[in-house]
C-alpha atoms as a PDB file:
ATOM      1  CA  UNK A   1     173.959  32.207  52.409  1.00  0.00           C
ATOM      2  CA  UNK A   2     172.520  31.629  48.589  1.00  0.00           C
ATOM      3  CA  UNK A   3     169.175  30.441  48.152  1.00  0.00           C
ATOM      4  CA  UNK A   4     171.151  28.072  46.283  1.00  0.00           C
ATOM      5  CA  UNK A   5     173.068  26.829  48.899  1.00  0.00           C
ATOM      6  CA  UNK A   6     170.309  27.290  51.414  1.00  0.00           C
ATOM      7  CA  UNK A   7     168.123  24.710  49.388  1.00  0.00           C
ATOM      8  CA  UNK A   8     171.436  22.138  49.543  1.00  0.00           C
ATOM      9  CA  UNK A   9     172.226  22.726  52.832  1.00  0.00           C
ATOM     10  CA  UNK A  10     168.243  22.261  54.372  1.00  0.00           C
ATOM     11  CA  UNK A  11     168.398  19.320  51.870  1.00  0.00           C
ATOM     12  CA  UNK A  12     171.149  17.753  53.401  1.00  0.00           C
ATOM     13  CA  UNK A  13     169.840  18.310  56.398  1.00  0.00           C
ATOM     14  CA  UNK A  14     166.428  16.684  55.850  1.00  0.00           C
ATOM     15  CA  UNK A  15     168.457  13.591  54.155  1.00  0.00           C
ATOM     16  CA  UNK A  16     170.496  12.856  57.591  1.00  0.00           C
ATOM     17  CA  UNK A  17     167.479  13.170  59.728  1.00  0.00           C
ATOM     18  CA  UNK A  18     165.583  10.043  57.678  1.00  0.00           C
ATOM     19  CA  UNK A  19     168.971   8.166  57.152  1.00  0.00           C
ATOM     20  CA  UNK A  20     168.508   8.601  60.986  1.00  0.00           C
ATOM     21  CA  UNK A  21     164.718   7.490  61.232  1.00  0.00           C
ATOM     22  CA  UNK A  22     165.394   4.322  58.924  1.00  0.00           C
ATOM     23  CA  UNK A  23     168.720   3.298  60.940  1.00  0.00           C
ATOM     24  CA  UNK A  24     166.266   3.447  64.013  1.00  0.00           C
ATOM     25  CA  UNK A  25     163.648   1.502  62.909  1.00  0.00           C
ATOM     26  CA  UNK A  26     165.994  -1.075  61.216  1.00  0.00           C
ATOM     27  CA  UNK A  27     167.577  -1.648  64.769  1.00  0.00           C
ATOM     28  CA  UNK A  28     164.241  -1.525  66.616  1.00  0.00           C
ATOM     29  CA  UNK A  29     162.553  -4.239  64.427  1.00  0.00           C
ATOM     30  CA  UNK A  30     162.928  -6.972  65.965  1.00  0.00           C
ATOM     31  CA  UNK A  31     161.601  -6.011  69.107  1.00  0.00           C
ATOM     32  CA  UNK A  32     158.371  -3.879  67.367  1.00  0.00           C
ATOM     33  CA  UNK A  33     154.987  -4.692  67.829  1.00  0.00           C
ATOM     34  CA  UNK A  34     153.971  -6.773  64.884  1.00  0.00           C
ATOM     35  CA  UNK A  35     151.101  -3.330  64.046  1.00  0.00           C
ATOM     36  CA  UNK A  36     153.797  -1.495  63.799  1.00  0.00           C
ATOM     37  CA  UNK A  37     156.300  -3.400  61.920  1.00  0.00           C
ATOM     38  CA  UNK A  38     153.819  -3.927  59.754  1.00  0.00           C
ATOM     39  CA  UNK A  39     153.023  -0.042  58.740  1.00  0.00           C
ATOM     40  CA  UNK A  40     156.890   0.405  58.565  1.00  0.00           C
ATOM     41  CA  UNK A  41     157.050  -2.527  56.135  1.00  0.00           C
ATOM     42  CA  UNK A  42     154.448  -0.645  53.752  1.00  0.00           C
ATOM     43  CA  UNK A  43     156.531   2.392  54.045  1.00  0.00           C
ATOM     44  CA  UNK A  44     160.082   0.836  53.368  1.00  0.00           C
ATOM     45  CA  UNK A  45     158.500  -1.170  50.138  1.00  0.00           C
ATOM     46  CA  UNK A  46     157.304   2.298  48.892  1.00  0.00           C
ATOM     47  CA  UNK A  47     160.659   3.546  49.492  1.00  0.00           C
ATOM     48  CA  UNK A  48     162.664   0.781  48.036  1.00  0.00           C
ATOM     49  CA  UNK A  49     160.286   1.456  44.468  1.00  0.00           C
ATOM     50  CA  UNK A  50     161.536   4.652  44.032  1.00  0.00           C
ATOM     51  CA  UNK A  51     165.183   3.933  45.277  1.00  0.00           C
ATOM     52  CA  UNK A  52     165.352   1.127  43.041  1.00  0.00           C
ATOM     53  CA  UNK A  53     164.664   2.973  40.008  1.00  0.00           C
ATOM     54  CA  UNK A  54     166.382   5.651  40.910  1.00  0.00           C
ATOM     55  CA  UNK A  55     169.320   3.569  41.503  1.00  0.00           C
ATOM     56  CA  UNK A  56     169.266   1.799  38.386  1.00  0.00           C
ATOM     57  CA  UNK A  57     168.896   4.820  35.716  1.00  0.00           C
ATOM     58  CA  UNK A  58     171.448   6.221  37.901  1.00  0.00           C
ATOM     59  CA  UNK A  59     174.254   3.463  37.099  1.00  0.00           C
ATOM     60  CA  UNK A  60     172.353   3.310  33.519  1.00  0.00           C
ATOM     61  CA  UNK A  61     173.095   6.415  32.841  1.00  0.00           C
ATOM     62  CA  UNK A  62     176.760   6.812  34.951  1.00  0.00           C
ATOM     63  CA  UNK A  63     178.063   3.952  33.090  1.00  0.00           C
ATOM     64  CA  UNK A  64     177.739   5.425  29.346  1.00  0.00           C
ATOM     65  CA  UNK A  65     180.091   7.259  27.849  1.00  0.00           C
ATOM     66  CA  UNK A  66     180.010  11.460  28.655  1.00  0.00           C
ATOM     67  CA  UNK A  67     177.931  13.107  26.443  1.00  0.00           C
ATOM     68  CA  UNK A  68     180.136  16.061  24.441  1.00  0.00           C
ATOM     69  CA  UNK A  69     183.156  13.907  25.337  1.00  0.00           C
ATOM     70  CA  UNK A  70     186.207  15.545  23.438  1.00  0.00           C
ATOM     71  CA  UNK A  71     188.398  13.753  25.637  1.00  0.00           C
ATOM     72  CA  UNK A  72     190.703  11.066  23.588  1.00  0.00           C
ATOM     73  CA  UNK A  73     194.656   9.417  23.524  1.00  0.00           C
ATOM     74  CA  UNK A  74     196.246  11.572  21.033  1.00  0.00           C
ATOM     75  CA  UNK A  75     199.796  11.543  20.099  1.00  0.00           C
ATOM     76  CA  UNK A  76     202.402  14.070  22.006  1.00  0.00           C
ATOM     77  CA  UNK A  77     202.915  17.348  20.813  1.00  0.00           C
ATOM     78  CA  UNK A  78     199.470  17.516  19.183  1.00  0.00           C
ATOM     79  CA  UNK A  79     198.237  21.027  18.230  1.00  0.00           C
ATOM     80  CA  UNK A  80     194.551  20.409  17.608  1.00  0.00           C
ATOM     81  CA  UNK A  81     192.406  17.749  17.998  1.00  0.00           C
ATOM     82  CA  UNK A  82     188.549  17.081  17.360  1.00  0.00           C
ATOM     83  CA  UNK A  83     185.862  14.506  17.290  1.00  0.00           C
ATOM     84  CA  UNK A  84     183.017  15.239  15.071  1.00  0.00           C
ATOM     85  CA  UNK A  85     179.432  16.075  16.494  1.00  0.00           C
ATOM     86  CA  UNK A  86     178.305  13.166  15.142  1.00  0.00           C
ATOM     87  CA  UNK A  87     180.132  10.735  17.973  1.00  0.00           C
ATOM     88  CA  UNK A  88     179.671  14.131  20.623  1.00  0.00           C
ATOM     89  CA  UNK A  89     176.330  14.186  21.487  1.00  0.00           C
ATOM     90  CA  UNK A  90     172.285  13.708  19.862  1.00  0.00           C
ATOM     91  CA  UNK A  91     171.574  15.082  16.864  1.00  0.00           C
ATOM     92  CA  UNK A  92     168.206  16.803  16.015  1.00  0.00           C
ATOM     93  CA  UNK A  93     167.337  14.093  13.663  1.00  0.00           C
ATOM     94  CA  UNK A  94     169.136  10.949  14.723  1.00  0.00           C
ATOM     95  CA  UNK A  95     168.757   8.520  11.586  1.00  0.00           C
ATOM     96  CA  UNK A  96     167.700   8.060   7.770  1.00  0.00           C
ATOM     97  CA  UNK A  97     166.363   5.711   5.290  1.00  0.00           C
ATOM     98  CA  UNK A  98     166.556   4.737   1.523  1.00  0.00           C
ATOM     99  CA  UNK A  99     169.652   7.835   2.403  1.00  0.00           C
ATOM    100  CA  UNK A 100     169.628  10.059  -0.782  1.00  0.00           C
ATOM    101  CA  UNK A 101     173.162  10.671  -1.867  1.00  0.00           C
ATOM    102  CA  UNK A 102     174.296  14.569  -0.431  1.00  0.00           C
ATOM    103  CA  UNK A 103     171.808  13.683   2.542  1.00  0.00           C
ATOM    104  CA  UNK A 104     173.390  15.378   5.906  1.00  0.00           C
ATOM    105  CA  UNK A 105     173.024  14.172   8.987  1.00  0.00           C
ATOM    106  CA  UNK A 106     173.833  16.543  11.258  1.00  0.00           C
ATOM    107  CA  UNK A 107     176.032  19.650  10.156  1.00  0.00           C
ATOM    108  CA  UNK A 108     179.459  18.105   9.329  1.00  0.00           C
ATOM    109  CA  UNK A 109     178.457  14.212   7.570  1.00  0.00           C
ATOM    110  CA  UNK A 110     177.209  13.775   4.499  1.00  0.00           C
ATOM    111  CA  UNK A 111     176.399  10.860   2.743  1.00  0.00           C
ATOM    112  CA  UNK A 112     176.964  10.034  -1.238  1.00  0.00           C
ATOM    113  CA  UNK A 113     176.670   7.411  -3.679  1.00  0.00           C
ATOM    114  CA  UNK A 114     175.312   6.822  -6.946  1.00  0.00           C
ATOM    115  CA  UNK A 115     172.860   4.172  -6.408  1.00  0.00           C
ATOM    116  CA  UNK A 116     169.397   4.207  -8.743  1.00  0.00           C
ATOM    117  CA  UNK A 117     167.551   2.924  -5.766  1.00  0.00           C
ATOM    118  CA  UNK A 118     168.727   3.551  -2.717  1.00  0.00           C
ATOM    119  CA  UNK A 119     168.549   0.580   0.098  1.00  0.00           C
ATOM    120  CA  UNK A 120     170.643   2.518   2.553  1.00  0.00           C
ATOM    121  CA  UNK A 121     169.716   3.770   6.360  1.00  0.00           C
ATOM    122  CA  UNK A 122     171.832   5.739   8.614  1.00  0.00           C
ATOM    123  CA  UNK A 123     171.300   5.727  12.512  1.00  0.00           C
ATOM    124  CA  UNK A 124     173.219   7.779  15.175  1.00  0.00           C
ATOM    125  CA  UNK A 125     173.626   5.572  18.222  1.00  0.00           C
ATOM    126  CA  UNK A 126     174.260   5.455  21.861  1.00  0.00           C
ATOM    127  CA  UNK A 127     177.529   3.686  22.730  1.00  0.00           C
ATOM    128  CA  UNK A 128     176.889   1.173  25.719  1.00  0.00           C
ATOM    129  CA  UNK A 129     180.821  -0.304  26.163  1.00  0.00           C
ATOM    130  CA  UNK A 130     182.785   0.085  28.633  1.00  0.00           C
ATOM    131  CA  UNK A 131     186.130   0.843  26.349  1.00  0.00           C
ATOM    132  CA  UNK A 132     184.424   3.320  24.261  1.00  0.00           C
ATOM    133  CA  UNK A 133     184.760   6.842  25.019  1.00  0.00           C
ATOM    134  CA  UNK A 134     182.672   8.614  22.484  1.00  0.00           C
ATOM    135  CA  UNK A 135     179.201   8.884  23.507  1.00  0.00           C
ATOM    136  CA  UNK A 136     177.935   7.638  20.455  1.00  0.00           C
ATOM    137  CA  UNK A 137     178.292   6.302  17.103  1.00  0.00           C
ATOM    138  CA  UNK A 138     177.217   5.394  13.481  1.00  0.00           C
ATOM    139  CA  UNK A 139     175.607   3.009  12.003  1.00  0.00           C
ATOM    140  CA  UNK A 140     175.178   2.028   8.493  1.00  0.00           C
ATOM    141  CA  UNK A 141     173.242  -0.498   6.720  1.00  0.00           C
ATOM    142  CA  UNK A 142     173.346  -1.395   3.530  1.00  0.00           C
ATOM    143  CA  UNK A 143     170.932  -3.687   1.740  1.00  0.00           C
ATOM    144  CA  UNK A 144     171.010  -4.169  -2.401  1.00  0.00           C
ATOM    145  CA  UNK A 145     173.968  -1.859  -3.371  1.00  0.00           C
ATOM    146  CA  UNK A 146     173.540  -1.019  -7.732  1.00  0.00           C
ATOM    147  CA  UNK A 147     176.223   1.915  -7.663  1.00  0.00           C
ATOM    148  CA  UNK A 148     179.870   2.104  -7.799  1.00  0.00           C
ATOM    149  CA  UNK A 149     180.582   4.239  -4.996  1.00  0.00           C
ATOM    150  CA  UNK A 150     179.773   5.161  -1.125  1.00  0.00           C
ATOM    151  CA  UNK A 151     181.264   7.826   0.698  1.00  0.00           C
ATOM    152  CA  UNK A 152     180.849   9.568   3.897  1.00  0.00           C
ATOM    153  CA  UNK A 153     182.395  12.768   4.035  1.00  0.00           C
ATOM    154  CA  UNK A 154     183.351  14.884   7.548  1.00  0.00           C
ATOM    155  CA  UNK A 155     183.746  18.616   7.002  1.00  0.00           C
ATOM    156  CA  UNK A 156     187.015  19.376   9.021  1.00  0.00           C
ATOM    157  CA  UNK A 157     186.244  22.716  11.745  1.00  0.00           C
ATOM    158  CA  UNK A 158     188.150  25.910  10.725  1.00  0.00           C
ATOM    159  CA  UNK A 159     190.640  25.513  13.270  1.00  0.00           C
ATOM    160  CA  UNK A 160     191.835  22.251  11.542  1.00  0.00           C
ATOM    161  CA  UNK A 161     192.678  24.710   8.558  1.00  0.00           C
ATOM    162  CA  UNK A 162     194.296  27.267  10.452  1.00  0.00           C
ATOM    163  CA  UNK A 163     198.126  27.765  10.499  1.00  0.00           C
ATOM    164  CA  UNK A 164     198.429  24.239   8.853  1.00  0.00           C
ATOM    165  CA  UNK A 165     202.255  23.631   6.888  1.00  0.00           C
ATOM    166  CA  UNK A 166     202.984  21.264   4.975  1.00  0.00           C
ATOM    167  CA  UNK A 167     205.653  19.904   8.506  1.00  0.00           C
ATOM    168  CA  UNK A 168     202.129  18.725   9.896  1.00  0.00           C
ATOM    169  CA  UNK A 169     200.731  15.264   9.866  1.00  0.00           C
ATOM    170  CA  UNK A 170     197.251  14.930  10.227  1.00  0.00           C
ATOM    171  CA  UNK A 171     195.663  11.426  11.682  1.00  0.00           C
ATOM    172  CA  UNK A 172     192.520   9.934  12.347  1.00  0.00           C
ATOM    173  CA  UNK A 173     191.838   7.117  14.612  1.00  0.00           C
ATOM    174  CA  UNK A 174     188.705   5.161  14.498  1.00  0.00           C
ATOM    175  CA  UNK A 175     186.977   2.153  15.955  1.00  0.00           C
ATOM    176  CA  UNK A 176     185.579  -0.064  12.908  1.00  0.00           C
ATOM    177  CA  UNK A 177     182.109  -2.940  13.549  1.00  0.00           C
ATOM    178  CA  UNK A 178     180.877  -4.566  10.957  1.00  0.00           C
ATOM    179  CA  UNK A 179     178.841  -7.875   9.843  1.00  0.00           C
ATOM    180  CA  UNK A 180     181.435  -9.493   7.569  1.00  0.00           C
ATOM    181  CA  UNK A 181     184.753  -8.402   5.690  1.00  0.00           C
ATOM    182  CA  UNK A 182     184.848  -5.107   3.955  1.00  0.00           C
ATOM    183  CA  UNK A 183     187.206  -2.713   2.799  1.00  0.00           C
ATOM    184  CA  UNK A 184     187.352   1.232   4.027  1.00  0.00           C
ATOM    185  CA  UNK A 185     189.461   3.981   2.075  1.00  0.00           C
ATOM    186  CA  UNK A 186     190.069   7.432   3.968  1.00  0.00           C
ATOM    187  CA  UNK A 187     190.614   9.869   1.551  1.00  0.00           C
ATOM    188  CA  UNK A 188     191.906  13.443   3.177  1.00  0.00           C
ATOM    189  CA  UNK A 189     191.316  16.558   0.960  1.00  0.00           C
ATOM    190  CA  UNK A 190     192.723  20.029   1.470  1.00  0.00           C
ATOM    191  CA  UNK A 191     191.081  23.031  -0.640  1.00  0.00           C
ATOM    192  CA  UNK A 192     193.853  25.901  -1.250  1.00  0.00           C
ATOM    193  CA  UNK A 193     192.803  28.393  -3.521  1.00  0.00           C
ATOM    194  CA  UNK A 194     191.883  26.899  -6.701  1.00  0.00           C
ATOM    195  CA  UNK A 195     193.409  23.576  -5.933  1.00  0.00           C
ATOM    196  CA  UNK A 196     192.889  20.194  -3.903  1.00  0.00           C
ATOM    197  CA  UNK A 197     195.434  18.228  -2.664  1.00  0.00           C
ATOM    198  CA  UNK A 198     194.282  14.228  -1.778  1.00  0.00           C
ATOM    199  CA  UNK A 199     195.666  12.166  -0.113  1.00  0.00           C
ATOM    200  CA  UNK A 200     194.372   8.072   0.307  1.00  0.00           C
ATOM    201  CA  UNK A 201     195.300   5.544   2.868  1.00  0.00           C
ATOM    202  CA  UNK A 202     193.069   2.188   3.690  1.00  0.00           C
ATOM    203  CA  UNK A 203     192.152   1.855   7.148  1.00  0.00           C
ATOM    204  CA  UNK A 204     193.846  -1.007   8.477  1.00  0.00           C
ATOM    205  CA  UNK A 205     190.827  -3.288   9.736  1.00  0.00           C
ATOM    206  CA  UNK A 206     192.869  -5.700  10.576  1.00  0.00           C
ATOM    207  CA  UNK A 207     194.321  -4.155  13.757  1.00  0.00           C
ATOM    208  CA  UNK A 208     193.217  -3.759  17.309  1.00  0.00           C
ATOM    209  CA  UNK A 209     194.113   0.093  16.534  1.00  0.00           C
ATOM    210  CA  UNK A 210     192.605   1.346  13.750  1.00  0.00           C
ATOM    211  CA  UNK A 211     194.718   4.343  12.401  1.00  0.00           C
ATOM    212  CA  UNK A 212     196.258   6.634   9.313  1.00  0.00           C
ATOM    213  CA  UNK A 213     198.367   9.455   8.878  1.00  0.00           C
ATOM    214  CA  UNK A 214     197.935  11.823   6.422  1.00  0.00           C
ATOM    215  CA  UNK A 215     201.832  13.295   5.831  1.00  0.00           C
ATOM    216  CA  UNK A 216     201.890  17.039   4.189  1.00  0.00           C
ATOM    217  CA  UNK A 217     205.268  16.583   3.184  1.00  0.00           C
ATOM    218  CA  UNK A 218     204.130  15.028  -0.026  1.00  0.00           C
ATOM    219  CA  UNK A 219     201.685  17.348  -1.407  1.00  0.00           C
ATOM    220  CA  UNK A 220     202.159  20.689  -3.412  1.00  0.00           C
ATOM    221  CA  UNK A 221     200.543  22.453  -0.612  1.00  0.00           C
ATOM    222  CA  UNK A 222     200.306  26.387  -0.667  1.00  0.00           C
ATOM    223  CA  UNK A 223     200.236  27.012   3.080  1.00  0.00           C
ATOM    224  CA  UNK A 224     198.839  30.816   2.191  1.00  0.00           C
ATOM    225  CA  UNK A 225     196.166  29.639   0.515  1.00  0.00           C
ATOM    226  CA  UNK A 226     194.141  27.045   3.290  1.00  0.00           C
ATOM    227  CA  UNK A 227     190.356  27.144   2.869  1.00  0.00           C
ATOM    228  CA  UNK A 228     189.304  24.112   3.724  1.00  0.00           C
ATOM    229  CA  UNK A 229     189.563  20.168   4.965  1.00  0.00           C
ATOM    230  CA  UNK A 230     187.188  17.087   4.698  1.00  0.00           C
ATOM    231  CA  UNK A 231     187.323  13.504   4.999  1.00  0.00           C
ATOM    232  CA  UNK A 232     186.039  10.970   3.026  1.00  0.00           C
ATOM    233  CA  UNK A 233     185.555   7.638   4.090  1.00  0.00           C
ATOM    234  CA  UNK A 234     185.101   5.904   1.267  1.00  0.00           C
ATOM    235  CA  UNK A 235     183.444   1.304   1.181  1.00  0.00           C
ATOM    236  CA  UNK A 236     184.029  -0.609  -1.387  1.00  0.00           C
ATOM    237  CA  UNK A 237     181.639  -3.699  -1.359  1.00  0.00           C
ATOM    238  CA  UNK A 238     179.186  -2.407   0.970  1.00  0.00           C
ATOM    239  CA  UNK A 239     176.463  -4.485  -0.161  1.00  0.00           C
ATOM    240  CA  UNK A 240     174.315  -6.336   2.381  1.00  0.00           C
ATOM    241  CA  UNK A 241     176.584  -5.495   5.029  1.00  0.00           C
ATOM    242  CA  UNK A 242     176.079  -3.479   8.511  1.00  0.00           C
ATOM    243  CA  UNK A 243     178.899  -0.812   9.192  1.00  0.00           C
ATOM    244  CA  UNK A 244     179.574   1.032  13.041  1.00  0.00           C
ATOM    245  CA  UNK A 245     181.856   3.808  13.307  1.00  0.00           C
ATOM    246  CA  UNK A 246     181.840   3.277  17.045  1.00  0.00           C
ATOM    247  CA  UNK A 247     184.235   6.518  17.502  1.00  0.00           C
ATOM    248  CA  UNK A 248     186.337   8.923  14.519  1.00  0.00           C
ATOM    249  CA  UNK A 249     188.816  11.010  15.756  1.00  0.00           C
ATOM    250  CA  UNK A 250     191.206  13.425  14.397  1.00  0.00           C
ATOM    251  CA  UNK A 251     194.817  15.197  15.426  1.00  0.00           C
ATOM    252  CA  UNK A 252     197.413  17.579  14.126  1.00  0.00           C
ATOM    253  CA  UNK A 253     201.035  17.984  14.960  1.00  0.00           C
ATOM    254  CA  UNK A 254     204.347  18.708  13.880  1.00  0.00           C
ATOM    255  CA  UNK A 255     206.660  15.776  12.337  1.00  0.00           C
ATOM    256  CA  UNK A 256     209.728  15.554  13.640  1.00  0.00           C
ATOM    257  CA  UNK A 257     212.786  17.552  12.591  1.00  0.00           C
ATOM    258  CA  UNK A 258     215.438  15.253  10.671  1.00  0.00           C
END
């Protein structure tokens, strides 16, 4: 046998043999003398402390959302899908103030506007509900707002590049909080060779499901030439508003034959 499983196995072991002590002495205790009820009462209070906070980290913990989760609903027949490492798991530095435009956070978001002054913070945080399934998110506040534009850009993985034609359809799904009434542009931008297609869509806020497709059909696309994808997520009226990209996903596939 292991050590490993030698260590689970004597652990067990030692486990059933107090579940066994306690069961005794919770059937005995009525009929106990009251000196000895008494010391077992110390004991089981001692216990209960550090079952108690074991027990409620434990369903803490249990009942947030899986850190790394790359698990999502994604259409059928999708050929590669992704959620960014921003919504995976912790990152080294988890948030930002008065946000410089081209700050990073992480190694795939990056922030930019053109703001003099910059009243902006960005804060990775730990999703808590019970429908999310990304184990965290984004949030964004935005105080006095004196530029014209705010993006947030998501460099796209290599794999997203690879073998991509211009049959594919690319979508992102994401779920949208925010303080009051704002609107979001997604802008999708392929690099090939000397030349970027982009394509816009407005994220329809309005909906339970917040989704866009991106179709290839309708770009000059050189399929040879793929270097590169981002995102940009672009707000318009931003200004003294709080944003949370609670999850951003993205899938590839085919479209159908006509």
């Amino acid at each position: 046998m292991a050590s490993g499983q030698k260590k689970k196995w004597v652990d067990k072991m030692v486990f059933r043999a107090a579940l066994r002590r306690w069961a005794q002495a919770a059937r005995a205790s009525h009929r106990m003398e009251l000196s000895e009820l008494r010391e077992h009462r110390t004991r089981a209070r001692r216990l209960r402390a550090h079952l108690d906070k074991l027990i409620h980290v434990a369903e803490e913990r249990l009942a947030l959302p899986m850190i790394g989760n790359q698990a999502f609903p994604r259409p059928v027949d999708t050929d590669w899908a992704w959620r960014p490492e921003l919504w995976c798991g912790p990152l080294p530095v988890p948030g930002m103030s008065s946000v410089a435009s081209q700050s990073m956070l992480g190694d795939e978001a990056t922030m930019f506007h053109d703001c003099a002054q910059s009243e902006l913070t960005l804060r990775q945080v730990r999703n808590t509900r019970e429908a999310d399934l990304a184990a965290y998110g984004l949030r964004m506040d935005v105080f006095r707002f004196d530029g014209s534009y705010l993006s947030l850009a998501i460099d796209l993985p290599e794999e997203a590049s690879r073998g991509l034609k211009r049959s594919h359809l690319i979508r992102i799904d994401t779920i949208v909080e925010m303080e009051k009434p704002l609107e979001i542009f997604a802008r999708l931008n392929i690099k090939h060779g000397p030349n970027t297609e982009q394509i816009v869509r407005e994220l329809p806020l309005h909906e339970a499901d917040i989704n866009v497709e991106f179709d290839l059909a309708y770009t000059k696309l050189n399929e040879k030439r793929v270097e590169k994808l981002w995102l940009d997520l672009i707000f318009e009226g931003p200004e003294m508003n709080q944003v949370v990209l609670r999850d951003l996903t993205f899938s590839r596939r085919k479209r159908a034959a006509l």
